[in-house]
Protein backbone atom coordinates (compact mmCIF):
# COMPACT_ATOMS: atom_id res chain seq x y z
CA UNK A 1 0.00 0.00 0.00
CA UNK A 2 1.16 3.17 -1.17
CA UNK A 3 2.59 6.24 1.13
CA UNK A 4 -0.27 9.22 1.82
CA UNK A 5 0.69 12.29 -0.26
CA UNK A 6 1.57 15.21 1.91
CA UNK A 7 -1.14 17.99 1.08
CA UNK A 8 -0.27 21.60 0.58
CA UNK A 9 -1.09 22.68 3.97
CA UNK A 10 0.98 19.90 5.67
CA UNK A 11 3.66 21.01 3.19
CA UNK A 12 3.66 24.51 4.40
CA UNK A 13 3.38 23.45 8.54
CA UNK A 14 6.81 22.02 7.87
CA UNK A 15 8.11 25.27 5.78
CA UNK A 16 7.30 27.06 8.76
CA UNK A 17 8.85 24.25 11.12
CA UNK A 18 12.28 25.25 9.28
CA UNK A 19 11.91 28.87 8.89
CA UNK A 20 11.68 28.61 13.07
CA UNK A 21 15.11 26.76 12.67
CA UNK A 22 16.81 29.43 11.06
CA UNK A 23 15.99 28.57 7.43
CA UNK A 24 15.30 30.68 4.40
CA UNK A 25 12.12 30.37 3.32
CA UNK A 26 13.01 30.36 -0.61
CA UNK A 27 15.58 27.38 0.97
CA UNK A 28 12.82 25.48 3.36
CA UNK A 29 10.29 25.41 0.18
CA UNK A 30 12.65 24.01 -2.19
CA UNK A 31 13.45 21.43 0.64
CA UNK A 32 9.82 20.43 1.20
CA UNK A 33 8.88 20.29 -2.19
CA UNK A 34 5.84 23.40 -2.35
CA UNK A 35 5.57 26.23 -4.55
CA UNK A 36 6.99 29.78 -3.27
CA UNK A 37 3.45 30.75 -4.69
CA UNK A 38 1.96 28.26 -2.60
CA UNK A 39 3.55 29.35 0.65
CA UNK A 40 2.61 33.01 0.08
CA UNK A 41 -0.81 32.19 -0.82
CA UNK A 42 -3.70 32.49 1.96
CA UNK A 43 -6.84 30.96 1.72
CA UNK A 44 -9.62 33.11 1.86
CA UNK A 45 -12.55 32.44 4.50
CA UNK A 46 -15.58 31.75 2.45
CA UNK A 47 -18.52 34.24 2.90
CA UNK A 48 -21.48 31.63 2.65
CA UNK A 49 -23.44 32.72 5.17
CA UNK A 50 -25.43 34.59 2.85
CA UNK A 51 -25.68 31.91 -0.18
CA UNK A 52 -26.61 29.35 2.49
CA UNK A 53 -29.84 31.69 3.71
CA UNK A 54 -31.08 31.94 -0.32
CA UNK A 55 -30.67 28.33 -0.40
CA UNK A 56 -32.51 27.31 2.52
CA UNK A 57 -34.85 29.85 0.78
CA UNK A 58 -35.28 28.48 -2.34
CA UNK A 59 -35.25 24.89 -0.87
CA UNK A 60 -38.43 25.81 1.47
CA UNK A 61 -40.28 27.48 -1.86
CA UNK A 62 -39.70 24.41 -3.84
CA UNK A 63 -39.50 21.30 -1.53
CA UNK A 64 -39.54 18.48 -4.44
CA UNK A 65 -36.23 20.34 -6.34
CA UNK A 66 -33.01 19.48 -6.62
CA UNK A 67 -29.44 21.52 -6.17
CA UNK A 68 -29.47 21.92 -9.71
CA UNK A 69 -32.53 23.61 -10.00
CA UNK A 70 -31.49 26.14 -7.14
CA UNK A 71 -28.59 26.54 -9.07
CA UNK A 72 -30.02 28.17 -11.90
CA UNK A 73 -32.64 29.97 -10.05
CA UNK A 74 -29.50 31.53 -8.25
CA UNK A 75 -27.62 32.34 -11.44
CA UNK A 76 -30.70 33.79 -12.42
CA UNK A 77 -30.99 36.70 -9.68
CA UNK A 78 -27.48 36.92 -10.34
CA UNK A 79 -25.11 35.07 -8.36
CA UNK A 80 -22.10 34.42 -9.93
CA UNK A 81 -21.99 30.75 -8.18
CA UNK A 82 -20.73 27.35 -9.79
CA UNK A 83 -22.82 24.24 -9.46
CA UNK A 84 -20.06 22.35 -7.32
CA UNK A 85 -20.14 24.79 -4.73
CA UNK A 86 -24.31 25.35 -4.18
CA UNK A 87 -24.20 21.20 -4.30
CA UNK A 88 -21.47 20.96 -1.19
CA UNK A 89 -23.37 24.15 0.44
CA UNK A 90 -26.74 21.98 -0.51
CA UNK A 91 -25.29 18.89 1.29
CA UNK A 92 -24.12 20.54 4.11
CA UNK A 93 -27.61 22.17 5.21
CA UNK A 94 -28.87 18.74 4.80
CA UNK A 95 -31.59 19.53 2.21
CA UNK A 96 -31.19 16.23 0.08
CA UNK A 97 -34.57 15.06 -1.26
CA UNK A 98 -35.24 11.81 0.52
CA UNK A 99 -36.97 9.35 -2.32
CA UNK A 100 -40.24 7.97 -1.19
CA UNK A 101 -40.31 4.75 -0.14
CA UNK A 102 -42.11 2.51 -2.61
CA UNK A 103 -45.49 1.17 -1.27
CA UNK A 104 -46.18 -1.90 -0.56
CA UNK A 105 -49.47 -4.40 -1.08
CA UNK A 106 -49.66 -4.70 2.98
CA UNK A 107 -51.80 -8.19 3.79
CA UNK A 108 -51.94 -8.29 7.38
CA UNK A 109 -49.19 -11.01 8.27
CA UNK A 110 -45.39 -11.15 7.00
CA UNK A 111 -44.38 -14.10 4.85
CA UNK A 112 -41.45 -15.86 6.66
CA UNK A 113 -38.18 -16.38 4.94
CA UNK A 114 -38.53 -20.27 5.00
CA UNK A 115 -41.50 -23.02 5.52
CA UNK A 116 -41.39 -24.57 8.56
CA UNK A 117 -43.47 -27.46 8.07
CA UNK A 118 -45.66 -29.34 5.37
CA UNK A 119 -48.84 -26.51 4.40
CA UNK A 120 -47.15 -23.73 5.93
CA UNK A 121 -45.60 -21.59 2.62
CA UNK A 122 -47.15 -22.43 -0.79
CA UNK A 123 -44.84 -20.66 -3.79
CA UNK A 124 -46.77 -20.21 -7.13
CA UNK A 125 -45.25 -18.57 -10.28
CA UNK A 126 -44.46 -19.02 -14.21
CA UNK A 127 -41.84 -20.46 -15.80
CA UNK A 128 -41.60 -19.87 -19.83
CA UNK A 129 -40.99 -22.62 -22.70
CA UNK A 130 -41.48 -22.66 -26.50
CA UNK A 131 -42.89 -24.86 -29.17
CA UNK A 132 -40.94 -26.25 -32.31
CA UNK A 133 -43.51 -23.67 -33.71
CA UNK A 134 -42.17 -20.85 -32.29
CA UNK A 135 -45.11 -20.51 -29.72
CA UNK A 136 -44.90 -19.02 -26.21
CA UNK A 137 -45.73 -21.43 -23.87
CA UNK A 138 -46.75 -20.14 -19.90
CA UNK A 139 -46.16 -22.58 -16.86
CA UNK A 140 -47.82 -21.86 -13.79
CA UNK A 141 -46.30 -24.10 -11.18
CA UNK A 142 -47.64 -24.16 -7.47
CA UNK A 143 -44.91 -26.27 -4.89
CA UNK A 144 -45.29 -26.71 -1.10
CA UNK A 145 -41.60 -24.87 -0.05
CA UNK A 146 -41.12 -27.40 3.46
CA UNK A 147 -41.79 -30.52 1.36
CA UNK A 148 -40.95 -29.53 -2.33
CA UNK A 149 -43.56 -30.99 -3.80
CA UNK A 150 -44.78 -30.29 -7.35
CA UNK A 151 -48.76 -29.20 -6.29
CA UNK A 152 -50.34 -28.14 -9.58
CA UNK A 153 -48.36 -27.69 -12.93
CA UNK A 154 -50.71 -25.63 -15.74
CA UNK A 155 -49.50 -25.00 -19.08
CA UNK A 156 -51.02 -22.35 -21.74
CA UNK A 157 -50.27 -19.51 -23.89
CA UNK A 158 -52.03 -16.97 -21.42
CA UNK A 159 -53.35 -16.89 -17.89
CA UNK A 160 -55.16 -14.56 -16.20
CA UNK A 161 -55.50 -13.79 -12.70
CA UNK A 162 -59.12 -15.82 -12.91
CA UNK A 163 -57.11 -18.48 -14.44
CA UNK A 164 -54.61 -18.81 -11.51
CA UNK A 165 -57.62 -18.25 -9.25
CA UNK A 166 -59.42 -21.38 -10.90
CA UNK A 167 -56.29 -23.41 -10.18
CA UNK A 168 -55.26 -22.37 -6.85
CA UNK A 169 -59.39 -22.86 -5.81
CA UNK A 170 -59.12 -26.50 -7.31
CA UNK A 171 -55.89 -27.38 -5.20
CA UNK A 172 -56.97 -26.17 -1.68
CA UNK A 173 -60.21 -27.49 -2.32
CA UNK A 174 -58.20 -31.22 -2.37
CA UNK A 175 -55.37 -30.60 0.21
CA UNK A 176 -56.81 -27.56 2.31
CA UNK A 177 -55.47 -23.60 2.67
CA UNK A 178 -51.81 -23.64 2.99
CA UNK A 179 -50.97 -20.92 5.79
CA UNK A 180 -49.49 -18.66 3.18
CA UNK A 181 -48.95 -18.03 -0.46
CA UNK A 182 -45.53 -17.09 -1.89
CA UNK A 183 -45.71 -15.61 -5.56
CA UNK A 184 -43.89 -13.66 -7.88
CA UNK A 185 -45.67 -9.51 -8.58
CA UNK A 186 -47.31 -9.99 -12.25
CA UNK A 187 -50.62 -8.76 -12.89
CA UNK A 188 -51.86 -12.87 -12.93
CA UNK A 189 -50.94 -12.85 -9.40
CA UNK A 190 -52.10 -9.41 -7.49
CA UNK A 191 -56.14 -9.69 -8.13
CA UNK A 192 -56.56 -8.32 -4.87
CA UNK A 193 -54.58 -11.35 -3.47
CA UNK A 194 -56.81 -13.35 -6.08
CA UNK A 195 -59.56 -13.78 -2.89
CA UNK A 196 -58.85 -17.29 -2.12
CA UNK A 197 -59.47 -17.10 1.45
């Protein structure tokens, strides 16, 4: 692993470490390795006390915009600002836009990770084949997780959420409810959790 480069103001600490021992400056910059320029140059406290209050501003007037879109509002009343700077000032105030969490079909009881015994998680879902004709084939396929066992295997060139409906009806009607259903987000499966219970 690689030594840490010495930044500029590390480099001038130990300018002024030899000019306290007697050394030239012109001497103790060479020796360090900075500029002359850089050791005369003094970095000028930033006045953003001001730029900060018009961006809290604009922020509060338009709560679903970014930093960029402050940005050119700001260049617009005629601050001579880049968009680096209004993004770190942006950041700093903490006015990020948070995304909104995506919502979620909420069914009353959380589907556990893994089936814990025989009935307990029932997985449904398609799996896709094709003809020698070229023809799409759909395969719904409905498995007890604890046991693995193949419960219902459908095959056509559509289903709809009736469809599924039809089959899942026909298999609890011969082996009971499992205590949940695990299956994948496609229109043939949401139906308003296709009613079964």
């Amino acid at each position: 692993m690689g030594k840490k480069a010495i930044t500029p103001s590390e480099k001038r600490v130990l300018v002024q470490e030899l000019i306290t021992h007697q050394v030239k400056p012109v001497r103790a910059c060479f020796l360090v390795g900075l500029p002359k320029s850089s050791w005369h140059y003094r970095p000028k406290p930033r006045q953003d006390d001001e730029i900060r209050r018009r961006i809290r501003e604009l922020a509060g007037q338009h709560p679903r915009r970014g930093s960029r879109f402050i940005h050119v509002l700001l260049v617009k009343e005629g601050q001579r600002i880049n968009r680096k700077r209004v993004r770190r000032l942006w950041r700093e105030e903490q006015l990020t836009i948070k995304k909104k969490p995506s919502r979620k079909i909420r069914t009353g009881n959380t589907i556990p990770m893994t089936a814990e015994y025989p009935h307990h998680v029932w997985t449904y879902n398609f799996i896709f084949d094709q003809t020698f004709g070229g023809t799409t084939l759909k395969i719904l396929t409905l498995t007890d997780e604890f046991t693995r066992q193949s419960l219902a295997i459908r095959v056509a060139e559509a289903f709809t959420s009736i469809d599924v409906k039809a089959v899942l009806d026909e298999i609890i009607k011969e082996r009971g409810a499992p205590t949940f259903l695990r299956s994948d987000t496609g229109s043939e499966f949401i139906a308003r959790d296709l009613g079964i219970w």
